[in-house]
Protein backbone atom coordinates (compact mmCIF):
# COMPACT_ATOMS: atom_id res chain seq x y z
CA UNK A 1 -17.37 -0.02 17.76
CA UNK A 2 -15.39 2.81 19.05
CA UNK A 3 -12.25 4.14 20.29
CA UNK A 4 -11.29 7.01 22.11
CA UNK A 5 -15.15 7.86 21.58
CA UNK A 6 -14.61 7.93 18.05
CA UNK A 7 -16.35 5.32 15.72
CA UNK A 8 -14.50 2.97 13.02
CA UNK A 9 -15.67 5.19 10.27
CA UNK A 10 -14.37 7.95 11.87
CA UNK A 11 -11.08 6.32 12.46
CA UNK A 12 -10.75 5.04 8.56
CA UNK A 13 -11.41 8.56 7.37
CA UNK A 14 -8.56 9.91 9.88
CA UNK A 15 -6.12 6.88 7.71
CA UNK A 16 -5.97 4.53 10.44
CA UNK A 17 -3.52 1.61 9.95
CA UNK A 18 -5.18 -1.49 9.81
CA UNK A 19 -3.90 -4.93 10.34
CA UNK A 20 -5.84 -7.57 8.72
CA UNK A 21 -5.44 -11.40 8.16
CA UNK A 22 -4.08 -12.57 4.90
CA UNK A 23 -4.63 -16.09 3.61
CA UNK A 24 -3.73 -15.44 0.00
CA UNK A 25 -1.27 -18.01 -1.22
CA UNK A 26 0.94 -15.52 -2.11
CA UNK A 27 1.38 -13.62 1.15
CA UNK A 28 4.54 -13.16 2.92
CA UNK A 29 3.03 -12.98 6.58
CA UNK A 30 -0.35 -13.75 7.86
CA UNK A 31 -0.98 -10.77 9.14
CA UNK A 32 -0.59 -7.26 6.78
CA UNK A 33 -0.33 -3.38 7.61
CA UNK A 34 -2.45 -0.88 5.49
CA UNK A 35 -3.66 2.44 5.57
CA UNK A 36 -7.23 3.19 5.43
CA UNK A 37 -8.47 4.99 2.84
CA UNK A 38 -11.84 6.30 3.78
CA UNK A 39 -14.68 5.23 5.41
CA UNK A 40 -15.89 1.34 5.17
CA UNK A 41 -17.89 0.52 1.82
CA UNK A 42 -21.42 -1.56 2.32
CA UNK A 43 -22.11 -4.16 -0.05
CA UNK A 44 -26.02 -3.20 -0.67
CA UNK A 45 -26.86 -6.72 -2.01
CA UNK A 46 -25.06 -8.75 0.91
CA UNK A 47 -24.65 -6.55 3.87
CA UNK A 48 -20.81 -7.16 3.75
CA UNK A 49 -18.54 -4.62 4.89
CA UNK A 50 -15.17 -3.78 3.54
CA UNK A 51 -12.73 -1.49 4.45
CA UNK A 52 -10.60 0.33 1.33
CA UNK A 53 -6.64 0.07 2.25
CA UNK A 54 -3.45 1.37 0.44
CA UNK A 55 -1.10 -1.32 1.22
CA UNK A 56 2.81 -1.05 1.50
CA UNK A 57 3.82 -1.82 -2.13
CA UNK A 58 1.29 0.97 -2.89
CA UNK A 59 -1.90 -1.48 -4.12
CA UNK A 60 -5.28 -0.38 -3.90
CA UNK A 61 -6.96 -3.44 -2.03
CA UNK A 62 -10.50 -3.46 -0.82
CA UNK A 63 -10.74 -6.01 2.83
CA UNK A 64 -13.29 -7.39 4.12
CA UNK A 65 -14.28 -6.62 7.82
CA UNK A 66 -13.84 -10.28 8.74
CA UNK A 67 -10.10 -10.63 8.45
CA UNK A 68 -10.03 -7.10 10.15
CA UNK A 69 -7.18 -7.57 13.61
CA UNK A 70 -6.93 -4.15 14.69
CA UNK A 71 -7.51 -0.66 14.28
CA UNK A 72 -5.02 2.11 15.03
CA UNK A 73 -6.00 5.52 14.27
CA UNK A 74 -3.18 7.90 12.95
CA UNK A 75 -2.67 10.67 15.35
């Protein structure tokens, strides 16, 4: 996946916001803003990818690629 010839990992190291799908019971809005915080993180033992996010009320949160919307890098 890229954009503007630039791959995702790329774009997560830059601190791209990402939107991502929320089904917590707890969650305001489906959908949630967060800023990447490096590149994605590989779970060796399933193949599952995960992108680490700072989120609004300043949480660490680690998502997984699945509920991943959108990518915007930060320019």
């Amino acid at each position: 996946m890229t954009a503007r010839g630039r791959t995702v990992t790329e774009l997560l190291r830059d601190g791209a916001v990402v939107t991502y799908f929320d089904d917590s019971p707890t969650a305001e809005d489906v959908f949630r803003r967060a800023v990447a915080m490096g590149p994605e993180i590989v779970d060796p033992g399933t193949n599952l990818r995960w992108i680490p996010l700072i989120r609004t009320d300043s949480r660490i949160d680690l998502v997984p690629w699945a509920t991943v919307v959108d990518i915007a890098p930060h320019d």
